[in-house]
Structures are given as structure tokens and as C-alpha cells.
Protein backbone atom coordinates (compact mmCIF):
# COMPACT_ATOMS: atom_id res chain seq x y z
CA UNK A 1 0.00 0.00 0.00
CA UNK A 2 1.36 3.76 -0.93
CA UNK A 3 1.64 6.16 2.09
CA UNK A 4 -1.31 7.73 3.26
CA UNK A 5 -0.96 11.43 3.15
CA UNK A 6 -4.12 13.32 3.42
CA UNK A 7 -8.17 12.44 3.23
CA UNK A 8 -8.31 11.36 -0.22
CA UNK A 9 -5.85 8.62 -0.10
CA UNK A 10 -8.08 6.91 3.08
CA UNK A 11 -11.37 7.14 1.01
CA UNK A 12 -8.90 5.77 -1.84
CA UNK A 13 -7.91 3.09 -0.05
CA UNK A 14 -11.20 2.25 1.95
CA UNK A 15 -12.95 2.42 -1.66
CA UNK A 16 -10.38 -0.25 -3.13
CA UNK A 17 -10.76 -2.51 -0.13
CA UNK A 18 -14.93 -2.45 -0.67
CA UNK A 19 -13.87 -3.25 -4.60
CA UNK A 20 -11.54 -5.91 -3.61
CA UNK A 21 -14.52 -7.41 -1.13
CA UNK A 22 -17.06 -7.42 -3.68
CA UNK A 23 -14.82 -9.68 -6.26
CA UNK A 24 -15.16 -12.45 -3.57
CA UNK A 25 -17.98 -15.16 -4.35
CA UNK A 26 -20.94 -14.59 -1.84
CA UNK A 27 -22.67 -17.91 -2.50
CA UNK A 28 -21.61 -19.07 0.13
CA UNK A 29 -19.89 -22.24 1.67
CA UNK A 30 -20.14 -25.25 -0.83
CA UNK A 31 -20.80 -28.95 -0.13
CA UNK A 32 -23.68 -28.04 2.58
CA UNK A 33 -26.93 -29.28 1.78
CA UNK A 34 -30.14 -27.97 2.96
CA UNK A 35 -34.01 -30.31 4.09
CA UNK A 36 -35.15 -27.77 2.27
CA UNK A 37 -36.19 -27.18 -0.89
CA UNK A 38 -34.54 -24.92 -3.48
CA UNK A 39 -36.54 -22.15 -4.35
CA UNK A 40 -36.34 -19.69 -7.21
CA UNK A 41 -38.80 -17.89 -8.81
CA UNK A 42 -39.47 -17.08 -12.44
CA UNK A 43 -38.25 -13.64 -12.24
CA UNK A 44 -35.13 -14.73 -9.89
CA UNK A 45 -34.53 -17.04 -12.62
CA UNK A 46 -34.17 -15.41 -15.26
CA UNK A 47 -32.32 -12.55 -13.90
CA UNK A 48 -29.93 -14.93 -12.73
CA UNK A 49 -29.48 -16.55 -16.26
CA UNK A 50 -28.81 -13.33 -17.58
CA UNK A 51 -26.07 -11.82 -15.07
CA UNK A 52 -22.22 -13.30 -15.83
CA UNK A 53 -20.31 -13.61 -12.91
CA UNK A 54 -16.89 -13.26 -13.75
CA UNK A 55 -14.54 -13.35 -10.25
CA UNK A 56 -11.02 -11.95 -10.43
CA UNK A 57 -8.79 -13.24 -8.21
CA UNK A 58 -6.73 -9.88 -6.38
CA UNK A 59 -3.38 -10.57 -5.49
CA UNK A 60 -2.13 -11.56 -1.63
CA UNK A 61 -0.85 -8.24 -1.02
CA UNK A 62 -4.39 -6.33 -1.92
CA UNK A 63 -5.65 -8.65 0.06
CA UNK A 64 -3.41 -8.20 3.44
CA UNK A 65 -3.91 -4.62 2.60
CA UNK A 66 -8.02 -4.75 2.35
CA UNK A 67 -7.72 -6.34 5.59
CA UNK A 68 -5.78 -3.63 7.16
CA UNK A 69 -8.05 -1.53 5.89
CA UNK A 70 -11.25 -3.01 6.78
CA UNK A 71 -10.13 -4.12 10.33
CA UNK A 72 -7.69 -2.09 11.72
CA UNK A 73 -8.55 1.76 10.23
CA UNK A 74 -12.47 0.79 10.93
CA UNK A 75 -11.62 -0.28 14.61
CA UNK A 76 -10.72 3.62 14.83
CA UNK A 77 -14.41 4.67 14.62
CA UNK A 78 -17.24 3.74 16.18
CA UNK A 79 -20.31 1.73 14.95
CA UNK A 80 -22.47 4.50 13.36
CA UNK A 81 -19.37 6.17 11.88
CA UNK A 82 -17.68 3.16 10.52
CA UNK A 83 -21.59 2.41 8.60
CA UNK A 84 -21.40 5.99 7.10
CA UNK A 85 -18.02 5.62 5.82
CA UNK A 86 -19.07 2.18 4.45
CA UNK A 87 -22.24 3.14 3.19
CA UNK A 88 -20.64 6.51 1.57
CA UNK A 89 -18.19 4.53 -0.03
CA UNK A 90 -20.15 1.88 -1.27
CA UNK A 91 -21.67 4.69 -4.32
CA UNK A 92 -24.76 5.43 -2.10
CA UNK A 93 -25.40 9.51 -2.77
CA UNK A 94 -26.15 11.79 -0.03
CA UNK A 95 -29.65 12.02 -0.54
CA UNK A 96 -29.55 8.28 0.18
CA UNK A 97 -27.61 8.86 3.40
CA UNK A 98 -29.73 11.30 4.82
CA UNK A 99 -32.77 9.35 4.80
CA UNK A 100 -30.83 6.30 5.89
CA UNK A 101 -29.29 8.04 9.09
CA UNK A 102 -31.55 10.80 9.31
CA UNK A 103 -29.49 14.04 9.82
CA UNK A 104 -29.31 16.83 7.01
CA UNK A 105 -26.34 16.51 4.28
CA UNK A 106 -24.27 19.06 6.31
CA UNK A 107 -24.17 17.28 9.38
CA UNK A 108 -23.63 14.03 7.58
CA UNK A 109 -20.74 15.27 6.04
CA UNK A 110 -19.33 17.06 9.12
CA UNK A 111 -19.68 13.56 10.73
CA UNK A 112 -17.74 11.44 7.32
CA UNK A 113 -15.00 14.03 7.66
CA UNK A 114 -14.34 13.72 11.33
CA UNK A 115 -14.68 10.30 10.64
CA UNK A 116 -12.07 10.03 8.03
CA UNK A 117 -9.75 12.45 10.50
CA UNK A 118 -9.76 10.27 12.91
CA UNK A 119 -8.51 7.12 10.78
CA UNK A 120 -6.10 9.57 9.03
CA UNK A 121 -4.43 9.90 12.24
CA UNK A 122 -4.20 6.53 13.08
CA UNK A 123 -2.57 5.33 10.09
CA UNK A 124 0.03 8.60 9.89
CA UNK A 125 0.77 7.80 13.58
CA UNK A 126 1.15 4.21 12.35
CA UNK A 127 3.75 5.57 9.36
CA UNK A 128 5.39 7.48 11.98
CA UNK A 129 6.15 4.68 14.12
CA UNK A 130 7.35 2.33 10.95
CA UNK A 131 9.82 4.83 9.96
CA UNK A 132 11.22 5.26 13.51
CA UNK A 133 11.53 1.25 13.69
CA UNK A 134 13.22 1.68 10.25
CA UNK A 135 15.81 3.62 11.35
């Protein structure tokens, strides 16, 4: 991972980890078996016949780095800030947000900003630290 320097490069790097997460497979574990029966739908169906799902496999290092990312930067933020960074990051607009969390788009982005300080100094005081072992 580069060096983090300002704002940008966390939401840079939290957006790559969410990218990296979604090339994962989410069907789940294989080889279980269920009583029950399968169950799809017509529409399901053919929505499902029509979408390719085409998996990339990201390389060991994007992946040590999407789980610095996603566990230790998020750690440094509580529950309701760590969903708003998530959520934000994920695409979802502000109009979105503000119905989601209810505050106006000010105080939203008041809150994503302090939000984003606070894991910007973590990781600098992290590069700090790493530099000083370095030498």
C-alpha cells in the first residue's frame, strides 16, 4: 500500500478494499446441503441466467492490505461512523444517506470528515512509528 498522506488517499484506499470485497464469491460455503427445498422464482430465474459472474482473483498483497483496511482503520471509529463511511463509499449519494441516518447533508458530512480524521491519524501515527523502527 502507498503512504497515506491526506483524506483522499483513506477514502482511496477504503474504496479499493470495498472493490476488492465485492470480487469475492458470496454464494456461500459449498458442499452443505439444505431439508429444504430450493426455491427460485421465475423472475429470480431469469435474472440470474442473464447476469455473468466473472470473479477476479486480487493478489495476496491487496488482500493483506483490504484487511488492514477493513479491520484495523475501521476499529478507529465507532459503529455509526464506521456504517457511514461504508455506506458513503459503497456509491450510495447523499440524498440516500440522509434518509438512511436521518441528519441533514451538512451534518452528515461534518460527521464522514471527522470520521475520516480520525482514521487519518491513526494510520500517519502508524507511518510514523514504521519509519522510527526503520531507522
Amino acid at each position: 500500500m502507498k503512504p497515506v498522506r491526506n483524506i483522499q488517499d483513506v477514502e482511496f484506499e477504503i474504496k479499493k478494499a470495498l472493490r476488492i470485497l465485492r470480487t469475492f464469491p458470496t454464494d456461500g460455503p459449498k458442499k452443505i446441503s439444505s431439508h429444504w427445498p430450493a426455491y427460485v422464482n421465475e423472475e429470480t430465474k431469469s435474472i440470474m441466467l442473464n447476469k455473468s459472474k466473472s470473479y477476479t482473483s486480487p493478489l495476496p498483497e491487496e488482500i493483506d492490505d483490504m484487511d488492514e483496511v477493513l479491520e484495523d482503520w475501521l476499529k478507529q471509529v465507532d459503529y455509526d461512523e464506521r456504517n457511514l463511511i461504508l455506506v458513503r463509499n459503497s456509491g450510495h449519494s447523499w440524498k440516500t444517506l440522509t434518509a438512511k441516518f436521518s441528519y441533514s447533508r451538512s451534518r452528515l458530512y461534518s460527521k464522514y470528515t471527522h470520521s475520516l480524521h480520525k482514521i487519518l491519524k491513526y494510520v500517519l501515527d502508524k507511518q510514523q512509528e514504521k519509519i522510527k523502527e526503520e531507522k
